[in-house]
N, C-alpha and C. Protein backbone atom coordinates (compact mmCIF):
# COMPACT_ATOMS: atom_id res chain seq x y z
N UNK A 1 0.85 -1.19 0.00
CA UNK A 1 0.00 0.00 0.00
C UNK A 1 0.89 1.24 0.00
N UNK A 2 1.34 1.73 -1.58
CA UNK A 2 1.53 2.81 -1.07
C UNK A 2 1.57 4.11 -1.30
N UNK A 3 -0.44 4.07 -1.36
CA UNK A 3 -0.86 5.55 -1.55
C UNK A 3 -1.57 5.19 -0.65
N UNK A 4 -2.09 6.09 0.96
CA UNK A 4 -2.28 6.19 1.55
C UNK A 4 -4.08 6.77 1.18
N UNK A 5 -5.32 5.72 1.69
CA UNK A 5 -6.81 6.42 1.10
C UNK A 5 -7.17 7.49 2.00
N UNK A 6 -7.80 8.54 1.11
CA UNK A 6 -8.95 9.49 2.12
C UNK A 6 -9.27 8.64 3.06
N UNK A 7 -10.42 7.85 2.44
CA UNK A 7 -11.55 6.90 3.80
C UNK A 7 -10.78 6.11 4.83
N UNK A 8 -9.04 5.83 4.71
CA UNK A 8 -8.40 5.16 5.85
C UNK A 8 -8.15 6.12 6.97
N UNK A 9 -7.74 7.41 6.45
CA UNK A 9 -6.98 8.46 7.09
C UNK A 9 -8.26 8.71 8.05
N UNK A 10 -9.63 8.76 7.42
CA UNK A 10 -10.68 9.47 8.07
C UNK A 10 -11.24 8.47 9.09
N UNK A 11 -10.59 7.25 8.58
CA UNK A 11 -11.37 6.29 9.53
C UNK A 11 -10.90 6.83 10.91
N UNK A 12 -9.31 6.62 10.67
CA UNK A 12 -8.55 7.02 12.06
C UNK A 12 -8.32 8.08 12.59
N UNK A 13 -9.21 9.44 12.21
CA UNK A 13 -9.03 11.02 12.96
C UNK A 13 -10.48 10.80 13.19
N UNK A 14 -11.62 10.24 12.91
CA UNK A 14 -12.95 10.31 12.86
C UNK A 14 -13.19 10.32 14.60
N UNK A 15 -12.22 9.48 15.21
CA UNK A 15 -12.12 9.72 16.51
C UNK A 15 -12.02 11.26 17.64
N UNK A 16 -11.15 11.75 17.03
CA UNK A 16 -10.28 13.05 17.10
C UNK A 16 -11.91 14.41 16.69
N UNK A 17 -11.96 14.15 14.91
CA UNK A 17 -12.79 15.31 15.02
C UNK A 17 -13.29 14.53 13.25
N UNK A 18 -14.73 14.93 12.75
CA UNK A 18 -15.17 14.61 11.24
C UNK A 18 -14.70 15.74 10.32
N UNK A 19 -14.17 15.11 9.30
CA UNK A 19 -14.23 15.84 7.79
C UNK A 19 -14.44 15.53 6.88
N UNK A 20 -14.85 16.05 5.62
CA UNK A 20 -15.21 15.24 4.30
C UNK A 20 -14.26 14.56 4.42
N UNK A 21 -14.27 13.90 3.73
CA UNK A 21 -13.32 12.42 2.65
C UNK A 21 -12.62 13.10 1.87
N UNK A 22 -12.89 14.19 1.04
CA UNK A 22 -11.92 15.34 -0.19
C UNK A 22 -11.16 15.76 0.76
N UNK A 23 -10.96 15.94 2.01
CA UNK A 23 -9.97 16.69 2.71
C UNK A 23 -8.90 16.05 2.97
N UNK A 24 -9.04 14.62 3.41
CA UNK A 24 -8.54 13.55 3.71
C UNK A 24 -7.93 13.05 2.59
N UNK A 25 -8.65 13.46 1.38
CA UNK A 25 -7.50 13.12 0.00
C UNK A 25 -6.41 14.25 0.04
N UNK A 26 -6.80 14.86 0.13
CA UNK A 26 -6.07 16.18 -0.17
C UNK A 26 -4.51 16.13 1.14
N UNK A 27 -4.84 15.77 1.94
CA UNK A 27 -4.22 15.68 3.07
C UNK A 27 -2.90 14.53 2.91
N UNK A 28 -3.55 13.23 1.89
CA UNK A 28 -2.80 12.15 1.97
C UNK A 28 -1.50 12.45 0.76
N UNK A 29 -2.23 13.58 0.17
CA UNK A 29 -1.26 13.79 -0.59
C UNK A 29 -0.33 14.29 -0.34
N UNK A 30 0.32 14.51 0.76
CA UNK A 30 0.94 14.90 1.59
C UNK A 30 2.27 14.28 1.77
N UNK A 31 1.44 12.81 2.67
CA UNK A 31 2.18 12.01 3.40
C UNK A 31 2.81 10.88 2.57
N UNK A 32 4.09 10.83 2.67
CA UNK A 32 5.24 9.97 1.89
C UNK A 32 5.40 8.73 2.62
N UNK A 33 5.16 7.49 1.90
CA UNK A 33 5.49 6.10 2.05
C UNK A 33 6.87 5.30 2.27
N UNK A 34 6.94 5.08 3.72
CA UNK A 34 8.36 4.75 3.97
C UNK A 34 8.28 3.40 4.57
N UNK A 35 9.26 2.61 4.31
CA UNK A 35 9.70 1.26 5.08
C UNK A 35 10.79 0.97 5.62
N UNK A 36 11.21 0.33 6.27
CA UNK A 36 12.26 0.17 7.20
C UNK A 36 12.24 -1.41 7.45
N UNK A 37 13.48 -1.91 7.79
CA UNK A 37 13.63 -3.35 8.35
C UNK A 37 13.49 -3.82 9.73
N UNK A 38 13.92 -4.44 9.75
CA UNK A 38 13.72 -4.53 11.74
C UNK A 38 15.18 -4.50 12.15
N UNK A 39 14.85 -3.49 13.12
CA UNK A 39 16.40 -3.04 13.46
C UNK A 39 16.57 -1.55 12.86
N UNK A 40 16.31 -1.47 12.11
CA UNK A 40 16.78 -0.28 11.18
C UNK A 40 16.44 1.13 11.90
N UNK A 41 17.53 1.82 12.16
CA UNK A 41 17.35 3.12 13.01
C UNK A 41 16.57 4.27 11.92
N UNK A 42 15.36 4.75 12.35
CA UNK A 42 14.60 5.79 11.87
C UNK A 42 15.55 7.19 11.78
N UNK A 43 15.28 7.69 13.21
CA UNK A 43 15.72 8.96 13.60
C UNK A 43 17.30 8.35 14.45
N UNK A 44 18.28 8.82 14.12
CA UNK A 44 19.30 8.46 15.09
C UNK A 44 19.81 9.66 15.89
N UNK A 45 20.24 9.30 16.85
CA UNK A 45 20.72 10.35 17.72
C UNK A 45 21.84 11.65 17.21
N UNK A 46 21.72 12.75 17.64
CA UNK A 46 22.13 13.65 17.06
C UNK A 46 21.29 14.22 15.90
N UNK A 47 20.22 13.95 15.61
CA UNK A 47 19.82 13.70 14.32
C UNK A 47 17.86 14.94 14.63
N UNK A 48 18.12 15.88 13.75
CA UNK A 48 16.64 16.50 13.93
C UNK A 48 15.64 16.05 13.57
N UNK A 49 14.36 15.59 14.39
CA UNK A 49 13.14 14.90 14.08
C UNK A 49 12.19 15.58 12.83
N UNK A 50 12.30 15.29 12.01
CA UNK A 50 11.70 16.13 10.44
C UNK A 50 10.25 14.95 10.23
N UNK A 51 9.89 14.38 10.70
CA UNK A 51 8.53 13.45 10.17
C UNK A 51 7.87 13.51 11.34
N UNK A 52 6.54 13.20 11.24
CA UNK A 52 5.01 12.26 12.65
C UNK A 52 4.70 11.21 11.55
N UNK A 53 5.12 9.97 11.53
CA UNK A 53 4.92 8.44 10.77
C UNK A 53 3.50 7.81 11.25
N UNK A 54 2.79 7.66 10.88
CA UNK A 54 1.50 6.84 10.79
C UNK A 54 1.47 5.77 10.82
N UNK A 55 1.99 5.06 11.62
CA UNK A 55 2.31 3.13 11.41
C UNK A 55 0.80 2.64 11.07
N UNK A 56 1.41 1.74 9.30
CA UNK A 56 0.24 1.25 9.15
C UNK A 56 0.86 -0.35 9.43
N UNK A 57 2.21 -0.59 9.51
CA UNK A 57 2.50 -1.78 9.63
C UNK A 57 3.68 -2.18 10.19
N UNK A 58 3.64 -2.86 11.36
CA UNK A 58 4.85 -3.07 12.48
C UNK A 58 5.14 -2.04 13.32
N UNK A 59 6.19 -2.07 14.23
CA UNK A 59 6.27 -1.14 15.47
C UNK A 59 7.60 -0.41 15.64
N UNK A 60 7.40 0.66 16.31
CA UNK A 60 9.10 1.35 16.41
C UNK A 60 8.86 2.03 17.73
N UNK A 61 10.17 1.39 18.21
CA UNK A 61 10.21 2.01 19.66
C UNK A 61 11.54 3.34 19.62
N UNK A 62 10.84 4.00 20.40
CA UNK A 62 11.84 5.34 20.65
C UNK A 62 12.90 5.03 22.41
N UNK A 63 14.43 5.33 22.04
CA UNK A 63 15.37 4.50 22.94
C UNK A 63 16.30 5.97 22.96
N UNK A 64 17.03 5.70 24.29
CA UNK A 64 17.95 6.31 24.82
C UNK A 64 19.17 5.48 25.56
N UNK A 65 20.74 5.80 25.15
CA UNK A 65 21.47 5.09 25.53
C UNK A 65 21.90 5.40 27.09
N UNK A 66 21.75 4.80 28.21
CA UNK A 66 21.73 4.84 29.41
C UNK A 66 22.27 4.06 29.95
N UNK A 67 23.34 4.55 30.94
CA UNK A 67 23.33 3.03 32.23
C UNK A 67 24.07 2.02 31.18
N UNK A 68 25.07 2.23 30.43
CA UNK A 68 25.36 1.11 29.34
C UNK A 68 24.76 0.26 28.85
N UNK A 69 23.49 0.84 28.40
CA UNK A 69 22.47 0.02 27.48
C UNK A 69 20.99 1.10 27.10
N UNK A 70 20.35 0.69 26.00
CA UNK A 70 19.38 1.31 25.49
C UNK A 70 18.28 0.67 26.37
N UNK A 71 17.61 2.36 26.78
CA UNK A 71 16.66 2.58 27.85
C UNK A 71 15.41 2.97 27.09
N UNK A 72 14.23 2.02 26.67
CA UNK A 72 12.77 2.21 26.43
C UNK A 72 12.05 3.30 26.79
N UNK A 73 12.01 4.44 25.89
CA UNK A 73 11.31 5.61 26.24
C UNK A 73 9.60 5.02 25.97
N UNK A 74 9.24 4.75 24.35
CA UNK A 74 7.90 4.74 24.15
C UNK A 74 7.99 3.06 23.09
N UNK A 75 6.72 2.78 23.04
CA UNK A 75 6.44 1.90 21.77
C UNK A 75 5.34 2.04 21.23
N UNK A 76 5.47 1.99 20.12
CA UNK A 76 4.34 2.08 19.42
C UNK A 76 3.84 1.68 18.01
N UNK A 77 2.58 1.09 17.84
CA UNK A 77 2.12 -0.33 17.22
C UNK A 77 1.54 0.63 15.72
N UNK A 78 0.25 -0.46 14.86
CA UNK A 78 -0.30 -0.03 14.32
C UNK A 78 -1.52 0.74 14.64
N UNK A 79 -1.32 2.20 13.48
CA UNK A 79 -2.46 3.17 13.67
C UNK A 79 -1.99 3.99 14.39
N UNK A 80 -0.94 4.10 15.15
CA UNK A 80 -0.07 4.98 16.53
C UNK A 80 0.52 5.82 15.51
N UNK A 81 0.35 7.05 16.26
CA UNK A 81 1.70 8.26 15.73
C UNK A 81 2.84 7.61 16.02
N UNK A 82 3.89 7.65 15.97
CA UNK A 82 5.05 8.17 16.08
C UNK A 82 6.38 9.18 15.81
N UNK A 83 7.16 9.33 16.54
CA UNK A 83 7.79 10.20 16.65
C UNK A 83 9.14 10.47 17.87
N UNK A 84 10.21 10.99 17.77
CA UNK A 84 10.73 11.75 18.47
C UNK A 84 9.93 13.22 18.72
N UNK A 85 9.01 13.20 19.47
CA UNK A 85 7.82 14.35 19.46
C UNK A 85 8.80 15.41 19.85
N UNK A 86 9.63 15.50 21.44
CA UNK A 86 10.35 16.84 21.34
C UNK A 86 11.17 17.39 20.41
N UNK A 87 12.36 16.17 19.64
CA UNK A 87 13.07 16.93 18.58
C UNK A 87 11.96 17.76 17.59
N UNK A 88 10.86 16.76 16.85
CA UNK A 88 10.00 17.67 16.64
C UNK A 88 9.33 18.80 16.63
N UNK A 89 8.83 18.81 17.88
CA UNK A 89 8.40 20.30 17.80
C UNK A 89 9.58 21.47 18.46
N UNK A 90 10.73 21.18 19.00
CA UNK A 90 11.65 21.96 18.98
C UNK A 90 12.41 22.55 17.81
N UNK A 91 12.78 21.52 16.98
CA UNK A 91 13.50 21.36 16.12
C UNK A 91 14.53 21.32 15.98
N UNK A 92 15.49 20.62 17.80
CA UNK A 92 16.99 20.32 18.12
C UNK A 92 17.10 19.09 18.05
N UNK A 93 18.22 18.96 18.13
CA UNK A 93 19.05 17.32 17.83
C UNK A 93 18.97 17.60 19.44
N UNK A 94 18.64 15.83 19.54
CA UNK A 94 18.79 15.63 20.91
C UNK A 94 19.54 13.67 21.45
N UNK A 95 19.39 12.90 22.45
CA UNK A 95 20.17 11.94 22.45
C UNK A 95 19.02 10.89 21.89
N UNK A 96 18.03 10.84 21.74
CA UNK A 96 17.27 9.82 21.35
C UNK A 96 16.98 9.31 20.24
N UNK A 97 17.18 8.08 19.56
CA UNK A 97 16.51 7.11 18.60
C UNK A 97 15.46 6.45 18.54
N UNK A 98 15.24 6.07 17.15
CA UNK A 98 13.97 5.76 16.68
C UNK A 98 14.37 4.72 15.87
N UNK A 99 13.78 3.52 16.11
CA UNK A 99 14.02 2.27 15.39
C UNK A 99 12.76 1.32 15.15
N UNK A 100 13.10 0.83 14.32
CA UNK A 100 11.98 -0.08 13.76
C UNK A 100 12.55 -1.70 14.55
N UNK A 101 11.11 -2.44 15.22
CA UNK A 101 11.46 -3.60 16.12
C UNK A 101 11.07 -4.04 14.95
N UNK A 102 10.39 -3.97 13.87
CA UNK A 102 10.23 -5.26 13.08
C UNK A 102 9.80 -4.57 11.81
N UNK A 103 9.72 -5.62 10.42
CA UNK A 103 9.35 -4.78 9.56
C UNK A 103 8.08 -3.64 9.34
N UNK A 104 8.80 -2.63 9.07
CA UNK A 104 7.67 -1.48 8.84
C UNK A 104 7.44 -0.57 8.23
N UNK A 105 6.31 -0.33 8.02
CA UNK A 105 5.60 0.70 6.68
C UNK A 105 4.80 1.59 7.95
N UNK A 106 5.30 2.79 7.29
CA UNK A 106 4.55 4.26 7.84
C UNK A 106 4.18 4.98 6.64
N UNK A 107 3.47 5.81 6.42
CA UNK A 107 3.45 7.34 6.02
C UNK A 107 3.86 7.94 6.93
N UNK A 108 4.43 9.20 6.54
CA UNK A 108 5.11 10.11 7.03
C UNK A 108 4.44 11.31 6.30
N UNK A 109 4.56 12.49 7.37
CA UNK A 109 4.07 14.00 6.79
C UNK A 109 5.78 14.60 7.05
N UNK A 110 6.07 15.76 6.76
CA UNK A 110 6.89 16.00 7.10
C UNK A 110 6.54 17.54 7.41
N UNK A 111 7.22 17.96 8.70
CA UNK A 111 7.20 19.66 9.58
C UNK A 111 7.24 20.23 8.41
N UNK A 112 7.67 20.67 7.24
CA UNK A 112 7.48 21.74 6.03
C UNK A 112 5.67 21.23 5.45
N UNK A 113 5.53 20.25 5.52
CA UNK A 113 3.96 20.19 5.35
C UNK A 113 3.35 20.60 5.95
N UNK A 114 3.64 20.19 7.16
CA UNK A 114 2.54 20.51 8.41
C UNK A 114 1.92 21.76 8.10
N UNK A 115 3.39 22.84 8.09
CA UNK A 115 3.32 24.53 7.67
C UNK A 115 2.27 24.84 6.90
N UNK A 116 2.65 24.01 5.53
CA UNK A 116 1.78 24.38 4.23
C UNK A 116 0.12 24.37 4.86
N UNK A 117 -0.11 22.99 5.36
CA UNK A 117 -1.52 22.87 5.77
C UNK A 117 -1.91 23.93 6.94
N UNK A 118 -1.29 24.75 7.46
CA UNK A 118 -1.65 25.86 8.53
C UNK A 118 -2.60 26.50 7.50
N UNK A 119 -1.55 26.84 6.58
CA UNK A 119 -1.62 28.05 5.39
C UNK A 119 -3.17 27.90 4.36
N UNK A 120 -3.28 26.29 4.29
CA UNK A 120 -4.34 25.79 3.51
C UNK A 120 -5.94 26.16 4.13
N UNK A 121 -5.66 25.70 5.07
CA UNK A 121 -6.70 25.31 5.28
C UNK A 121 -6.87 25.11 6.79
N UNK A 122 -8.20 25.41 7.31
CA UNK A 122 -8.19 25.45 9.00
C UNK A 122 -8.28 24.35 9.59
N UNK A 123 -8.26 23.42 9.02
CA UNK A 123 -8.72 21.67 9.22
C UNK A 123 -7.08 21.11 9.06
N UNK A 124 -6.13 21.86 8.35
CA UNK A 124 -4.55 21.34 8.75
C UNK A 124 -4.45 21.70 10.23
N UNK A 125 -4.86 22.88 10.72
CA UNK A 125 -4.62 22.83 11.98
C UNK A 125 -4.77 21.80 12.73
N UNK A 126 -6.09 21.35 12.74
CA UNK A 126 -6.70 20.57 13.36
C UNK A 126 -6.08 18.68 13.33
N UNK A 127 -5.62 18.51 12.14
CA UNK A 127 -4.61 17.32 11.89
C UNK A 127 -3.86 17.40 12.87
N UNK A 128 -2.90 18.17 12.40
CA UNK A 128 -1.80 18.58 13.21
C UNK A 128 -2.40 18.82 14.84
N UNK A 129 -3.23 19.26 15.44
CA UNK A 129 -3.86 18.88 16.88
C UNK A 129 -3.87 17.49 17.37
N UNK A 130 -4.72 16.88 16.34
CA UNK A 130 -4.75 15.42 16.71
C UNK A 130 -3.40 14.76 16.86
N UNK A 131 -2.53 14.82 16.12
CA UNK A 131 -1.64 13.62 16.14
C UNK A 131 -0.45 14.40 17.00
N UNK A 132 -0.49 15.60 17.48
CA UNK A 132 -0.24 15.87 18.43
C UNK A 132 -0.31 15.53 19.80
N UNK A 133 -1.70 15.76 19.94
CA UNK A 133 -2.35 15.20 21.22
C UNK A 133 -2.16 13.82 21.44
N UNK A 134 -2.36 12.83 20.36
CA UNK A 134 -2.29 11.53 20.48
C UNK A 134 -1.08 11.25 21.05
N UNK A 135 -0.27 11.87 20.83
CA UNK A 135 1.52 12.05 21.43
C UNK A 135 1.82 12.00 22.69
N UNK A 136 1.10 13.00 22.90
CA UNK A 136 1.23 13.88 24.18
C UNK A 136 -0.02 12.92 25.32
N UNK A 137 -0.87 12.27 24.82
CA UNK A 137 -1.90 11.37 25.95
C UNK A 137 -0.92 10.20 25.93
N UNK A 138 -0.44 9.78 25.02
CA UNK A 138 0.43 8.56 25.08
C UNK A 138 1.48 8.55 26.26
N UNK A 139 2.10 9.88 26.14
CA UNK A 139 3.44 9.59 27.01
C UNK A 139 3.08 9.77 28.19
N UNK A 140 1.47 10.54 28.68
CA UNK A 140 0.85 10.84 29.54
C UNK A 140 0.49 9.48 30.71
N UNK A 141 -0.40 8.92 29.73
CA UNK A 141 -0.55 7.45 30.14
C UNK A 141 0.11 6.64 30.49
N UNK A 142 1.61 6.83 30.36
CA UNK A 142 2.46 5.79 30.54
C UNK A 142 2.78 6.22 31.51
N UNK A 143 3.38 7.56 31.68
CA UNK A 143 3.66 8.00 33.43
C UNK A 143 2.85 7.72 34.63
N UNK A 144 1.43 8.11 34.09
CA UNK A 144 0.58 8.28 35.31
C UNK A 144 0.89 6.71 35.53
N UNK A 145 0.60 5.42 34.81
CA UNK A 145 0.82 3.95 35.18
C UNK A 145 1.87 3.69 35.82
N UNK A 146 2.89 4.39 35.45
CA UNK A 146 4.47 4.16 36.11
C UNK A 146 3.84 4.50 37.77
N UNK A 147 3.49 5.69 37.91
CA UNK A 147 3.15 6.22 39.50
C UNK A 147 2.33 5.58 39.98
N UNK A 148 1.11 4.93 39.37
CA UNK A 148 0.08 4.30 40.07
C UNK A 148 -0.41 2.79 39.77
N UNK A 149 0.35 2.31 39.04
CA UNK A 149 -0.18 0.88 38.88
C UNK A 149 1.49 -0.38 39.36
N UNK A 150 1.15 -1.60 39.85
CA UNK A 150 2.45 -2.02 40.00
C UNK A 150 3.21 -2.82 38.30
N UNK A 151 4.04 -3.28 38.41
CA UNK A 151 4.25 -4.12 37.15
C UNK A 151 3.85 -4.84 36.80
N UNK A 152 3.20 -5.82 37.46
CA UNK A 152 2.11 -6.58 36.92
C UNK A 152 1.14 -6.14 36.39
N UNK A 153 0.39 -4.77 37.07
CA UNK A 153 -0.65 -3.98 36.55
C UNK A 153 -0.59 -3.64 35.30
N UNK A 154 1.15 -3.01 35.00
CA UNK A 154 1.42 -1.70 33.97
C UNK A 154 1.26 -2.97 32.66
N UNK A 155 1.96 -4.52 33.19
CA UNK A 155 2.06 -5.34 31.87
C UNK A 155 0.60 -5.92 31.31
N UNK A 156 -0.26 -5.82 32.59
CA UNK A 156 -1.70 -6.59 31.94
C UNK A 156 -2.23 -5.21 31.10
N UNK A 157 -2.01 -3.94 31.30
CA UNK A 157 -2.82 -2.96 31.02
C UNK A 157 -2.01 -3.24 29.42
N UNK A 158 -0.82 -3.09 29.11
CA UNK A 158 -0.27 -3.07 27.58
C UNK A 158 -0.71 -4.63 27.17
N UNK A 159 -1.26 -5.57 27.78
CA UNK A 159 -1.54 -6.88 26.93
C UNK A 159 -3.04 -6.69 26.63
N UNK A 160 -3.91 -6.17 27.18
CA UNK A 160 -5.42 -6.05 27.29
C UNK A 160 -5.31 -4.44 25.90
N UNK A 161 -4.54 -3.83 25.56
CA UNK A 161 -4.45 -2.92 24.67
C UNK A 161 -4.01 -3.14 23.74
N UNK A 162 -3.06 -4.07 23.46
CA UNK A 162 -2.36 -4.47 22.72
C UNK A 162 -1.51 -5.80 22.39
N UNK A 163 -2.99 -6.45 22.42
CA UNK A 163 -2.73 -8.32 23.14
C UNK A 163 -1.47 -8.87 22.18
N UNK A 164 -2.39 -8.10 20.83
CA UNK A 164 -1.36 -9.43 19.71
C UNK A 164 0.04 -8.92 19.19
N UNK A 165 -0.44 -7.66 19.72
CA UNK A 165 1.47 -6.56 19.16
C UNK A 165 2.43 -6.84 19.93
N UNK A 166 1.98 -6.84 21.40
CA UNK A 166 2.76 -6.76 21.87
C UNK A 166 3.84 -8.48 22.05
N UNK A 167 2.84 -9.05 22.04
CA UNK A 167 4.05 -10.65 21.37
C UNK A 167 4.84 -10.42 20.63
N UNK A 168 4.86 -9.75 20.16
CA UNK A 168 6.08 -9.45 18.87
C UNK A 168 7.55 -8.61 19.47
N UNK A 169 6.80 -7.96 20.51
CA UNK A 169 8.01 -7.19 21.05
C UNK A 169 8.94 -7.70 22.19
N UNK A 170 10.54 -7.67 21.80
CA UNK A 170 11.28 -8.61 22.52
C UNK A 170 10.88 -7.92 24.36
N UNK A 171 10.98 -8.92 24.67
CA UNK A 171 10.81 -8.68 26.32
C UNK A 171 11.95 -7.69 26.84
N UNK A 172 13.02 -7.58 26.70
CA UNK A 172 13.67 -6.46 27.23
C UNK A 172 12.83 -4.98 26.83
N UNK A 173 12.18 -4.80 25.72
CA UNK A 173 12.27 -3.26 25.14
C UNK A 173 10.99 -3.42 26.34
N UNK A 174 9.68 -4.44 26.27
CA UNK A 174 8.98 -4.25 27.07
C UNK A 174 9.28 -3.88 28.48
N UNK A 175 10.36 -4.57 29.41
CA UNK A 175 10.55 -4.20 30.12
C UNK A 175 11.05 -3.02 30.64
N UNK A 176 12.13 -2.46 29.47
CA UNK A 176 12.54 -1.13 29.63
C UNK A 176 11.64 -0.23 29.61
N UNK A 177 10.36 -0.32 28.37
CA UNK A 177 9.52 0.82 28.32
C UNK A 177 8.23 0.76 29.62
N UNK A 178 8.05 -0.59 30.81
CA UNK A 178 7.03 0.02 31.53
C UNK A 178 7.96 -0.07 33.14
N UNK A 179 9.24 0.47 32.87
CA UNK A 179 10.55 0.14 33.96
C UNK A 179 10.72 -0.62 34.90
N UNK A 180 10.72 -2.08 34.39
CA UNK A 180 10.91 -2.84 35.20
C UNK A 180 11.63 -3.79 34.61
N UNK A 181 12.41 -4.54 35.34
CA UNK A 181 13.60 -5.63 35.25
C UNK A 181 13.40 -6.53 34.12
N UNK A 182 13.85 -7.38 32.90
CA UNK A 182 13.44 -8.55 32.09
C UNK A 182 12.94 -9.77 32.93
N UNK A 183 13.51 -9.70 34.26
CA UNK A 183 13.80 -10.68 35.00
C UNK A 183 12.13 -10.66 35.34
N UNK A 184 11.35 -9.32 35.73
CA UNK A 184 9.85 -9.33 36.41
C UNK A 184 9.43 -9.70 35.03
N UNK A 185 9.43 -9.62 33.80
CA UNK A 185 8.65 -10.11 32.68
C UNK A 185 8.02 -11.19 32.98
N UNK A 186 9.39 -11.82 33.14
CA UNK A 186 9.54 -13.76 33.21
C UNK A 186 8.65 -14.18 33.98
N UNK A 187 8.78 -13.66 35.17
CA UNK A 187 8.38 -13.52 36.59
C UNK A 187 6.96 -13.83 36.47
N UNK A 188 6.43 -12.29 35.72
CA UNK A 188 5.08 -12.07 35.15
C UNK A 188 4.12 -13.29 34.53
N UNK A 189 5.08 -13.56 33.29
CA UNK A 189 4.63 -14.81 32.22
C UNK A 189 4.62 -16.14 33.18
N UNK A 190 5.14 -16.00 34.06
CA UNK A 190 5.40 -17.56 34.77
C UNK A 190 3.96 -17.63 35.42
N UNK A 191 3.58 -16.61 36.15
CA UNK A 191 2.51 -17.01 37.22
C UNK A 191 1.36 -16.92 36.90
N UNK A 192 1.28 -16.04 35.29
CA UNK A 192 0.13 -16.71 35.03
C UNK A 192 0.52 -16.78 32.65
N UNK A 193 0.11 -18.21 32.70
CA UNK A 193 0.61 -18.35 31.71
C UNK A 193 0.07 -17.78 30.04
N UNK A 194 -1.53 -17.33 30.99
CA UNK A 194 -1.90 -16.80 29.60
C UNK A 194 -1.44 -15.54 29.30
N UNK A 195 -0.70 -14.56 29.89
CA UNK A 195 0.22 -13.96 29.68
C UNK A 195 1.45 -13.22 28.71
């Protein structure tokens, strides 16, 4: 797939806010068709965040090198924004990467679009709101769980959201991204096996 439809785009902002279907064409014409391997670094460190990717297929987690090893900031599946959101909307190089855990296809808009659609039309704003926000509740959600749920909690809450994706993702990145040990994964999967 890789022209991106009006009626897909609209399926997935229809949440957010409604627009014709012509807008949603108009919009896709936009966004550029990219793939990556698994493994394959997106955004690398040092590196200014220039895209918001639309995963229509496979996952990319955003990592920081820490503590002599890469530390799980976010993950995120199909239909998810992604992004290095601060290089983004800053527009500095900062220490974090962006990698693809497995094969994957995004569209991508890129920050000189975004602009254009200010300029277009009052409904670019409004794009650009959504997949903003979607950003910004994401990383939201994950904190407040960090403070208030235990690890067992934080792992049933990402399996009940994301039962079948998240099998795919090696158990360390999981563990790094809801901060807890590989060792509590195991731990986790052991005691109860449907898991």
């Amino acid at each position: 797939m890789e022209k991106l439809e009006g009626h897909y785009i609209k399926s997935l902002f229809d949440k957010y806010f409604e627009a014709p279907v012509d807008l949603w064409d108009q919009f896709s014409e936009k966004m550029v068709y990219r793939q990556f391997d698994k493994n394959e670094i997106i955004k690398n460190t040092h590196e200014t965040e220039h895209y918001i990717d639309l995963i229509i297929k496979g996952s990319i987690g955003v990592f920081m090198w820490a503590d002599n090893h890469n530390k799980c900031l976010d993950l995120y599946f199909e239909e998810d924004f992604s992004c290095d959101f601060m290089s983004f909307i800053d527009g500095k190089q900062n220490e974090l990467f962006t990698q693809a855990l497995e094969k994957t296809e995004v569209f991508s808009i890129a920050k000189s679009n975004v602009n254009e659609l200010y300029d277009e039309h009052i409904i670019g704003l409004k794009i650009y709101r959504a997949a903003t926000e979607s950003l910004f509740i994401h990383k939201q959600e994950q904190q407040i769980a960090l403070l208030n749920m235990t690890a067992e909690e934080r792992y049933q809450s990402l399996m009940d959201e994301k039962p079948e994706l998240i099998l795919r993702t090696p158990s360390k990145h999981i563990a790094s991204y809801l901060g807890i040990t590989p060792e509590s994964i195991s731990r986790i999967r052991k005691s109860n096996p449907t898991k």
